[in-house]
Each structure stands twice: as structure tokens, then as C-alpha cells.
PDB file of N, CA and C in Angstrom:
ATOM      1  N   UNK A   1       0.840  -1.175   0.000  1.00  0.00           N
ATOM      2  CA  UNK A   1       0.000   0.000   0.000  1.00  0.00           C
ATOM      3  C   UNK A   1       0.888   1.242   0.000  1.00  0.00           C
ATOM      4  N   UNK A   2       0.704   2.042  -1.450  1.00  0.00           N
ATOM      5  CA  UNK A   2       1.077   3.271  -1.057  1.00  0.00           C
ATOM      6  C   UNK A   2       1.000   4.428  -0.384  1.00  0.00           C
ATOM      7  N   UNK A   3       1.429   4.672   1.237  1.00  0.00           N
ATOM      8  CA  UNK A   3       0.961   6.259   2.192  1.00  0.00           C
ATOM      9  C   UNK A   3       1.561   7.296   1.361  1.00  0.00           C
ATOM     10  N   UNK A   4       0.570   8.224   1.225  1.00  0.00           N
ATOM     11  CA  UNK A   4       0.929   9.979   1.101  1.00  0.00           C
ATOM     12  C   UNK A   4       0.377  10.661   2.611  1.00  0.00           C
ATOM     13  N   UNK A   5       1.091  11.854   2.867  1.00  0.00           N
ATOM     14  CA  UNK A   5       0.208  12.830   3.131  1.00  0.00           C
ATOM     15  C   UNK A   5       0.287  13.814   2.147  1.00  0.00           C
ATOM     16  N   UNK A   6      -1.232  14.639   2.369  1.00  0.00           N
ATOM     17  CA  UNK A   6      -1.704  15.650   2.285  1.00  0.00           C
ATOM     18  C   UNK A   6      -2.336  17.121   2.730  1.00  0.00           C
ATOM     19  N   UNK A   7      -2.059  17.922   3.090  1.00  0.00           N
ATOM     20  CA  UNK A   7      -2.271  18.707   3.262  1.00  0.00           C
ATOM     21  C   UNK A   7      -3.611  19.745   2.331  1.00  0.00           C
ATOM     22  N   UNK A   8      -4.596  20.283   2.716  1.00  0.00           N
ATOM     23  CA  UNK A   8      -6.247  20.768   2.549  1.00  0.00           C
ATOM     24  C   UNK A   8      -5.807  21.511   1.195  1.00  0.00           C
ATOM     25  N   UNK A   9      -6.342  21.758  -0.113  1.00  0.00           N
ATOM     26  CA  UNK A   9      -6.037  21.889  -1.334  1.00  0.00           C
ATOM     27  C   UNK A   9      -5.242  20.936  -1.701  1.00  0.00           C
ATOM     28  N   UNK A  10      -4.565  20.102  -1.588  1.00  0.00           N
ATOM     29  CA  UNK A  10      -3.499  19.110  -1.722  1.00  0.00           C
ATOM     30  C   UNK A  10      -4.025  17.745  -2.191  1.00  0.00           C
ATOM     31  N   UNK A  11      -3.905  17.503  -4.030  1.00  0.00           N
ATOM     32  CA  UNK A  11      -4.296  16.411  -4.401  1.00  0.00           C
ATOM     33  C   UNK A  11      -3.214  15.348  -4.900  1.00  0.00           C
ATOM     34  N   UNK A  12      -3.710  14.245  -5.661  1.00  0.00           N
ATOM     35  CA  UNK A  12      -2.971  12.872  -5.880  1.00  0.00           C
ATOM     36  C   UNK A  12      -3.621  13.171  -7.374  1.00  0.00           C
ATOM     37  N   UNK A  13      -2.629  12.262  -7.976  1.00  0.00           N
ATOM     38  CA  UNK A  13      -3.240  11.895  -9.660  1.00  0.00           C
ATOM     39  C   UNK A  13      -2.885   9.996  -9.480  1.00  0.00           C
ATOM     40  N   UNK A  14      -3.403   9.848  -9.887  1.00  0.00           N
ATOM     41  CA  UNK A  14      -3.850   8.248 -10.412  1.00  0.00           C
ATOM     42  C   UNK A  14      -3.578   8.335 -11.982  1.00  0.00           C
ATOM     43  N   UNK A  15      -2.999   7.729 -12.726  1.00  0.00           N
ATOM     44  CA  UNK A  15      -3.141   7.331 -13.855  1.00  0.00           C
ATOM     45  C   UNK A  15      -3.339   8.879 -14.625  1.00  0.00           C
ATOM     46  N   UNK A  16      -3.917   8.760 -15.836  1.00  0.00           N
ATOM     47  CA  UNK A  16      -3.833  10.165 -16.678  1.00  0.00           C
ATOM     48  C   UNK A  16      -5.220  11.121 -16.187  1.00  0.00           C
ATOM     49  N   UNK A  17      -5.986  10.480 -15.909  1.00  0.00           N
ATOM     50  CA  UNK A  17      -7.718  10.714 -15.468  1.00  0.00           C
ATOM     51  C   UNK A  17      -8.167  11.143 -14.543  1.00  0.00           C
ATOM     52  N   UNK A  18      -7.737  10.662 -13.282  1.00  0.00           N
ATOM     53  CA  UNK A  18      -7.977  11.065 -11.881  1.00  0.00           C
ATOM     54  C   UNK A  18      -7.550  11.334 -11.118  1.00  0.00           C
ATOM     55  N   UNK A  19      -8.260  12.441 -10.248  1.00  0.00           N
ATOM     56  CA  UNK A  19      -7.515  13.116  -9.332  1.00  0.00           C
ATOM     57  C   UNK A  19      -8.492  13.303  -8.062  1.00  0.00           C
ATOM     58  N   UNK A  20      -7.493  13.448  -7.084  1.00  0.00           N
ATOM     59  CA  UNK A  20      -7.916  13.135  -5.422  1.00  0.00           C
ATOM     60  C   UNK A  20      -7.929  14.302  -4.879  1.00  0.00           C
ATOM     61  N   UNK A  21      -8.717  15.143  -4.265  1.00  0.00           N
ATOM     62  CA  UNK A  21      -8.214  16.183  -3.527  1.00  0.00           C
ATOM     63  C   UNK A  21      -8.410  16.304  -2.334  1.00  0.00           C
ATOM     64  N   UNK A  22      -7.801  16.888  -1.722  1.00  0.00           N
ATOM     65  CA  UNK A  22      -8.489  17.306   0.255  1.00  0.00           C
ATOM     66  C   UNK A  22      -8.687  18.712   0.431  1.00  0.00           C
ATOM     67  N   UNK A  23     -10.209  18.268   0.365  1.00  0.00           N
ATOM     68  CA  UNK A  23     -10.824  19.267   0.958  1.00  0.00           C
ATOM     69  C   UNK A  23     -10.919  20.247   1.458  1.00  0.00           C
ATOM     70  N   UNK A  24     -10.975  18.799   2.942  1.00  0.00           N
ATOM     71  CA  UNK A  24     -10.944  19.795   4.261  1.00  0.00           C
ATOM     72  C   UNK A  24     -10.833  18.485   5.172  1.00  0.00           C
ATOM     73  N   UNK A  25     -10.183  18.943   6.245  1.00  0.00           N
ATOM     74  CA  UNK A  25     -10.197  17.864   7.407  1.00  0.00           C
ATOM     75  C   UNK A  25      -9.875  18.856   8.325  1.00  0.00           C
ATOM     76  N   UNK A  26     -10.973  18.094   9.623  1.00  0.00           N
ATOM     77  CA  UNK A  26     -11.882  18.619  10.665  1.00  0.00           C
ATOM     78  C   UNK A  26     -11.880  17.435  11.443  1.00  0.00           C
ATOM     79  N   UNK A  27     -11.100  17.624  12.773  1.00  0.00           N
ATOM     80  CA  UNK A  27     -11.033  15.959  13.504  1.00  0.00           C
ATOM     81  C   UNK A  27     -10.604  15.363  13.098  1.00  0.00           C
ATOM     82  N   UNK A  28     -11.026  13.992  13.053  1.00  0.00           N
ATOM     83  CA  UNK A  28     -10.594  13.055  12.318  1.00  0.00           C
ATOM     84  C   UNK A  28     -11.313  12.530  11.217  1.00  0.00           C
ATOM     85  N   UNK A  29     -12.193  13.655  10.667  1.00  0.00           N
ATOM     86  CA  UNK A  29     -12.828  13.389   9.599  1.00  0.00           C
ATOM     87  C   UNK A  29     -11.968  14.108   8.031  1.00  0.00           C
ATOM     88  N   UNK A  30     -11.785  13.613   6.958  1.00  0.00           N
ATOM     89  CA  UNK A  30     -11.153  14.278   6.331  1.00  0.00           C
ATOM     90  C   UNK A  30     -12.126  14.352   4.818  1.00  0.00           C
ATOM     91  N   UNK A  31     -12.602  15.263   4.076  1.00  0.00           N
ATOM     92  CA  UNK A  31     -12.859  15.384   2.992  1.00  0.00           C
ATOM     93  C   UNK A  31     -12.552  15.495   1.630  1.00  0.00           C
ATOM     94  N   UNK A  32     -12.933  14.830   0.741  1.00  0.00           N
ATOM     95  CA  UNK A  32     -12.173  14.341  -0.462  1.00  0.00           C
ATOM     96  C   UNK A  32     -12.880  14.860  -1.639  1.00  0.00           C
ATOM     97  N   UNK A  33     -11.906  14.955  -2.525  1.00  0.00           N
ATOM     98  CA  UNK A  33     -13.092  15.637  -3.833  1.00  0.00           C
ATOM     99  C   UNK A  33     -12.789  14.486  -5.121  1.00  0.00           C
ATOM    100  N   UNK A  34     -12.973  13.989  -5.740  1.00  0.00           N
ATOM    101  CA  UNK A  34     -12.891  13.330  -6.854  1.00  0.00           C
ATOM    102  C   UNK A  34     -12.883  13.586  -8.192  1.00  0.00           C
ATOM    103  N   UNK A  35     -11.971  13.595  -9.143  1.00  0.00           N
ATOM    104  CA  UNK A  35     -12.223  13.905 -10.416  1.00  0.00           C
ATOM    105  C   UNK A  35     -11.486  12.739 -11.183  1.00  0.00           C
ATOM    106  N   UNK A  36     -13.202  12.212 -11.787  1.00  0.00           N
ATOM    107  CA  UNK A  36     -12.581  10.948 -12.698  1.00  0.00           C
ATOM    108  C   UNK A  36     -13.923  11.018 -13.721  1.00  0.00           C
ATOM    109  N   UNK A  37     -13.389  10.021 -15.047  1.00  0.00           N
ATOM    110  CA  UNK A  37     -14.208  10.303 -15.838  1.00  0.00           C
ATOM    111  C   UNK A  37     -15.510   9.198 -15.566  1.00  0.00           C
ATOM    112  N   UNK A  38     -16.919  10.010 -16.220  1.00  0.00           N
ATOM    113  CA  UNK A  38     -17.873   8.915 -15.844  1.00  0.00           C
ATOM    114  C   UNK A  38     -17.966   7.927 -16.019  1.00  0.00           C
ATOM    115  N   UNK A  39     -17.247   6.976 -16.811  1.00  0.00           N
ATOM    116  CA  UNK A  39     -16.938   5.738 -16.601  1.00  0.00           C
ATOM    117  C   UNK A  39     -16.575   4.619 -15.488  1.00  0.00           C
ATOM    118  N   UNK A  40     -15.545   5.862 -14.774  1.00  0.00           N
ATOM    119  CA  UNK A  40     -15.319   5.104 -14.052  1.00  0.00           C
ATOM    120  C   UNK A  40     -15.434   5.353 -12.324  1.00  0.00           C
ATOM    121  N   UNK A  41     -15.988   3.802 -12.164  1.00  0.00           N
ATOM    122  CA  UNK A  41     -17.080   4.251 -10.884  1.00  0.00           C
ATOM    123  C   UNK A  41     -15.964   4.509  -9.146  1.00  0.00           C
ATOM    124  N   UNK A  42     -16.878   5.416  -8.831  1.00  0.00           N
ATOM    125  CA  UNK A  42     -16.370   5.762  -7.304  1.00  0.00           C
ATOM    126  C   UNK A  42     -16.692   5.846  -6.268  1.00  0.00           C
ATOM    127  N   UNK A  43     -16.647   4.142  -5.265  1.00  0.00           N
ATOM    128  CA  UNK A  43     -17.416   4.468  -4.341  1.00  0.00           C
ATOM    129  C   UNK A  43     -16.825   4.480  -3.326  1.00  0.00           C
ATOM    130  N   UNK A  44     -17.550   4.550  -1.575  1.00  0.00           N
ATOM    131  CA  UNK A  44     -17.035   4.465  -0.158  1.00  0.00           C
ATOM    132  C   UNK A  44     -16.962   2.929  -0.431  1.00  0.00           C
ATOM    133  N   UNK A  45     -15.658   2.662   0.229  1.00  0.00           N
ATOM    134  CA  UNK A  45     -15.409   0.723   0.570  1.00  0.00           C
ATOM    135  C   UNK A  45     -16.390   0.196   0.922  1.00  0.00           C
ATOM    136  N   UNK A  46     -17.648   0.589   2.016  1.00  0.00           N
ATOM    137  CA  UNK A  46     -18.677  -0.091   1.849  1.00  0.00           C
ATOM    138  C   UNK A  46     -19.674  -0.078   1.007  1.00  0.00           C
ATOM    139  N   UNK A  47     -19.820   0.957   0.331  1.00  0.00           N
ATOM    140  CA  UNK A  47     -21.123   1.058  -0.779  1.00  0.00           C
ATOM    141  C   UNK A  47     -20.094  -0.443  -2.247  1.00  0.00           C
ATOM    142  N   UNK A  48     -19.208   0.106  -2.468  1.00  0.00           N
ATOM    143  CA  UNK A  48     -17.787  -1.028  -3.122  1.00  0.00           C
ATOM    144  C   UNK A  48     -18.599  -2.737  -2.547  1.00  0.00           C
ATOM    145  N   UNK A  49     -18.573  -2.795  -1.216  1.00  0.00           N
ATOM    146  CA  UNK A  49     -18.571  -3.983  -0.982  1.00  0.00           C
ATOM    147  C   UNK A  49     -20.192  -4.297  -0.962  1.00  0.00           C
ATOM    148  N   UNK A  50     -20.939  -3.424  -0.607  1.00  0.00           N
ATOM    149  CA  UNK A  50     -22.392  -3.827  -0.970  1.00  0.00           C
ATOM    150  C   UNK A  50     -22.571  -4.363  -2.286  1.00  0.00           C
ATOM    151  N   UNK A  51     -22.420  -3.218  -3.062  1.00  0.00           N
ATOM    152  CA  UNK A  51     -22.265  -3.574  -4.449  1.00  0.00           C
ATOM    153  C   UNK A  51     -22.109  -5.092  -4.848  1.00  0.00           C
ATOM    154  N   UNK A  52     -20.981  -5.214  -4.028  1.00  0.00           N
ATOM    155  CA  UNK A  52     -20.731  -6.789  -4.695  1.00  0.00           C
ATOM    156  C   UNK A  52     -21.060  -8.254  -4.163  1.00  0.00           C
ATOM    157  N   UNK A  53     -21.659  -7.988  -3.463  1.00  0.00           N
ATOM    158  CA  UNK A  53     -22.443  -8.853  -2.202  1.00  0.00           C
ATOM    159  C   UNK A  53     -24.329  -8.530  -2.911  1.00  0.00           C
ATOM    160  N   UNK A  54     -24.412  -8.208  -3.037  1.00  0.00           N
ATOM    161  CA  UNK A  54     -25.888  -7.474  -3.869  1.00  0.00           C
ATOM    162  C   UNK A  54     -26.096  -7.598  -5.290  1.00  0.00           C
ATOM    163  N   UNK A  55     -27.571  -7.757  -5.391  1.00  0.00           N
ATOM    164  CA  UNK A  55     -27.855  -7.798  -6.749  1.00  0.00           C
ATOM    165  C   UNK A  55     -27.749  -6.324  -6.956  1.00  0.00           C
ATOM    166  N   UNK A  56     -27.550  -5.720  -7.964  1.00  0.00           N
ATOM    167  CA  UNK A  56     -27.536  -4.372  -8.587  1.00  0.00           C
ATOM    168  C   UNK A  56     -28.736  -3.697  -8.029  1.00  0.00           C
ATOM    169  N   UNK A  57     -29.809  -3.951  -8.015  1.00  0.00           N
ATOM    170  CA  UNK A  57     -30.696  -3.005  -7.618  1.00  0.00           C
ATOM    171  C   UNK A  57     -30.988  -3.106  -6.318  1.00  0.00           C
ATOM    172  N   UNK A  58     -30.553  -3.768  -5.775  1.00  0.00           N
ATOM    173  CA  UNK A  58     -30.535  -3.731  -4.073  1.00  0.00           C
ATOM    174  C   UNK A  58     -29.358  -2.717  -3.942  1.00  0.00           C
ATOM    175  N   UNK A  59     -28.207  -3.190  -4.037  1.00  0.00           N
ATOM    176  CA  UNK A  59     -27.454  -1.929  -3.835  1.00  0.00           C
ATOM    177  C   UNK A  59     -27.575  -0.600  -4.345  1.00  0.00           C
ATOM    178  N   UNK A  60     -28.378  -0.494  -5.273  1.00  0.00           N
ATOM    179  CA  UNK A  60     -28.883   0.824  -5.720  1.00  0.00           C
ATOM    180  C   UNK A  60     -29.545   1.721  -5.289  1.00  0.00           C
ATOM    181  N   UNK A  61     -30.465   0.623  -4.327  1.00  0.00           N
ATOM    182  CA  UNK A  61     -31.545   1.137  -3.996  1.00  0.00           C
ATOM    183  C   UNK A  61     -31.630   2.478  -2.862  1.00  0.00           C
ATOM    184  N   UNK A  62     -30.242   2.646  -2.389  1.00  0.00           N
ATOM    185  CA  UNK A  62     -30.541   3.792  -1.887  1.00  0.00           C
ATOM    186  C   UNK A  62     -29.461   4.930  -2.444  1.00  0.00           C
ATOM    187  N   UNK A  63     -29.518   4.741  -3.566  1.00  0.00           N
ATOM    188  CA  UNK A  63     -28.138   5.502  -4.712  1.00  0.00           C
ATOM    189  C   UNK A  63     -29.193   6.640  -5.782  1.00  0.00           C
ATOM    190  N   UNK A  64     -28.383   7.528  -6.487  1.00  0.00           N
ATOM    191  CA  UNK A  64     -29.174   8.248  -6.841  1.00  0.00           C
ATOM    192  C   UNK A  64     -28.065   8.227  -8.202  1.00  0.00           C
ATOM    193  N   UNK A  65     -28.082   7.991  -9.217  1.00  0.00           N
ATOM    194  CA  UNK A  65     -26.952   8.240 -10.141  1.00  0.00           C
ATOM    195  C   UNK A  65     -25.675   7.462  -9.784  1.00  0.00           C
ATOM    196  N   UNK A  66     -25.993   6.779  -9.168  1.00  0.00           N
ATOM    197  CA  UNK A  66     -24.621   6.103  -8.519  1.00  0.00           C
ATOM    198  C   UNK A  66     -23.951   6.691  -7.292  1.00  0.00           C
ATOM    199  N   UNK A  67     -24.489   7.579  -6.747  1.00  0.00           N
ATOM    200  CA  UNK A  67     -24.300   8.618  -5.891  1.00  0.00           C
ATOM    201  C   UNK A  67     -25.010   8.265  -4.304  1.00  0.00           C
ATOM    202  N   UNK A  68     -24.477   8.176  -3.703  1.00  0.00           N
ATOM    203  CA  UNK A  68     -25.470   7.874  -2.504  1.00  0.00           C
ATOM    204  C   UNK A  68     -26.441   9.288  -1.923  1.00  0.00           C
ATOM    205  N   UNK A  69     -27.488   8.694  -1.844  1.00  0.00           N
ATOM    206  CA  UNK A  69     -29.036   9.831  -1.664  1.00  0.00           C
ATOM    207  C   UNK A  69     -28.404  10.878  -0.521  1.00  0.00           C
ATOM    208  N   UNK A  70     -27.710  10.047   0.709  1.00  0.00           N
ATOM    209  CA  UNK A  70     -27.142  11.132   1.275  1.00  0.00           C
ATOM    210  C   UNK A  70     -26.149  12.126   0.951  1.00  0.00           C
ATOM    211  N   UNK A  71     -25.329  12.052   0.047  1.00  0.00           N
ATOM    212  CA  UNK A  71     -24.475  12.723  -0.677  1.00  0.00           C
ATOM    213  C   UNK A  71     -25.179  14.072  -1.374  1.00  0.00           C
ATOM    214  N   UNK A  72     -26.513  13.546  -2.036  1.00  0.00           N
ATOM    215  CA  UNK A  72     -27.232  14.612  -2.861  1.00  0.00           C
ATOM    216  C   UNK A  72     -28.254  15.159  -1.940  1.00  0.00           C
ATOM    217  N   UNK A  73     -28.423  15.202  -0.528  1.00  0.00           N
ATOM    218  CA  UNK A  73     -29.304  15.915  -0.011  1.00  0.00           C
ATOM    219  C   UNK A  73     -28.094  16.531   0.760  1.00  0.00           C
ATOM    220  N   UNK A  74     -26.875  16.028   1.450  1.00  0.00           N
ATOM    221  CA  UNK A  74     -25.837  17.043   1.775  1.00  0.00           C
ATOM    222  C   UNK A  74     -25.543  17.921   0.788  1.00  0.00           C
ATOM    223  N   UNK A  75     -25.284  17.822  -0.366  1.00  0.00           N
ATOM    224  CA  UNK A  75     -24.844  18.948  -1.690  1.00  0.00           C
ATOM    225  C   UNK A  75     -26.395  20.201  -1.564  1.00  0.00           C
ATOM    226  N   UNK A  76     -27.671  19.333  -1.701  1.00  0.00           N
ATOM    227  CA  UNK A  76     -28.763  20.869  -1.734  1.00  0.00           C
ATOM    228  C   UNK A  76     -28.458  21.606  -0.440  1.00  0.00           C
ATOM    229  N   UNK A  77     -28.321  20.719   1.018  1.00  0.00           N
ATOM    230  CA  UNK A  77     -28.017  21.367   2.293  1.00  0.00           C
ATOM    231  C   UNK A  77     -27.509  22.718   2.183  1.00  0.00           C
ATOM    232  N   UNK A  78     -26.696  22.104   1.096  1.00  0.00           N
ATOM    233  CA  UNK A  78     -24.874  23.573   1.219  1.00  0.00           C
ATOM    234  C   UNK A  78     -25.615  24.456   0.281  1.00  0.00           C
ATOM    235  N   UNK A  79     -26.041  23.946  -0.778  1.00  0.00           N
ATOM    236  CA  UNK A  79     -26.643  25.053  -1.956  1.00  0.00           C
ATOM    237  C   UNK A  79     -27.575  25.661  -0.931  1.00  0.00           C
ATOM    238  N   UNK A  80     -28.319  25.467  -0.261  1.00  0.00           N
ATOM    239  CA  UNK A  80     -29.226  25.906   0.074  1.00  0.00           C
ATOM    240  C   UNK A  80     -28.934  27.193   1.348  1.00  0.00           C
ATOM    241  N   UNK A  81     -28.366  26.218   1.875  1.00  0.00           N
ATOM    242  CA  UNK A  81     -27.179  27.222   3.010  1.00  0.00           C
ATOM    243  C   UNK A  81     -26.370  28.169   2.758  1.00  0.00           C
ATOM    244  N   UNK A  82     -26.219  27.789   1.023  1.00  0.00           N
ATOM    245  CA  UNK A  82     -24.397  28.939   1.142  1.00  0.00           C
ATOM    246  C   UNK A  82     -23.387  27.980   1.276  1.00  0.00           C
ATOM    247  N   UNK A  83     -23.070  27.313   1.684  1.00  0.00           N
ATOM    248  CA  UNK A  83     -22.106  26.472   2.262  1.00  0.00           C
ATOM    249  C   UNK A  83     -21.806  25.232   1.576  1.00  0.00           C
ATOM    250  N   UNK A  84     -21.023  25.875   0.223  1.00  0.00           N
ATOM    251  CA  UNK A  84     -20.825  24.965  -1.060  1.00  0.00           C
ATOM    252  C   UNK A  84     -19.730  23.670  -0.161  1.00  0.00           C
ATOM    253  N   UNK A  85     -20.111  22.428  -1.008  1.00  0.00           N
ATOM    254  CA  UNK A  85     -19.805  21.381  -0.873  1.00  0.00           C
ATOM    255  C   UNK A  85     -18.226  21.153  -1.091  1.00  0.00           C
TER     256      UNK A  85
END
């Protein structure tokens, strides 16, 4: 396993396509931004492992675009707030 650190604006590249960024980290929570093409899919290790333990639409079922539902009601939160994502 390859460790980096990072530091908040501070991203990774993967391959020619994708890129990792940080956010923000707050505690021990740290926030990540993603840029990859729609092809190729990006999930949390457990939504990853549902996925594959699950028929497709069970694991879907609480996904929105491939996106988890909580993800897209945190994003209106911030639109809604001011308090971009």
C-alpha cells in the first residue's frame, strides 16, 4: 500500500484521469473531492462492498446516479445554506 500525506487543497493523480483532492479535514474526519471520468465508478469501501455482495438493484436502492441519496441531499443542504460542498 502506497501512504501519502496531504495537506487541505493538496491532491494525488492516479493514472492520466484522476484526481484526489483534500478538501478539508476537521477531527478526524477528512474530505475528499474526486475527479474521474464517468466511466469510471467511485465508491465508499462499503457502498464497493455492498455492491458486490448485492444484486444491482438492491445496492442501488438507496443511490441516486450512482451517488449515494445522502451525498445529494448534503450537496442541496450547502446550496441551500451557502455552504458549497
Amino acid at each position: 500500500m502506497l501512504v501519502l500525506s496531504r495537506k487541505r487543497g493538496e491532491g494525488i493523480v492516479i493514472g492520466d484521469d484522476i484526481t484526489v483532492t483534500v478538501l478539508e479535514v476537521r477531527g478526524d474526519r477528512v474530505k475528499l473531492g474526486f475527479c474521474a471520468p464517468a466511466e469510471v465508478p467511485v465508491h465508499r469501501a462499503e457502498v464497493h462492498r455492498k455492491i458486490e455482495n448485492e444484486s444491482p438493484v438492491q445496492a442501488y436502492s438507496d443511490m441516486c446516479d450512482g451517488v449515494p441519496l445522502a451525498l445529494h441531499v448534503e450537496f442541496v443542504r450547502s446550496e441551500v445554506q451557502g455552504t458549497a460542498v
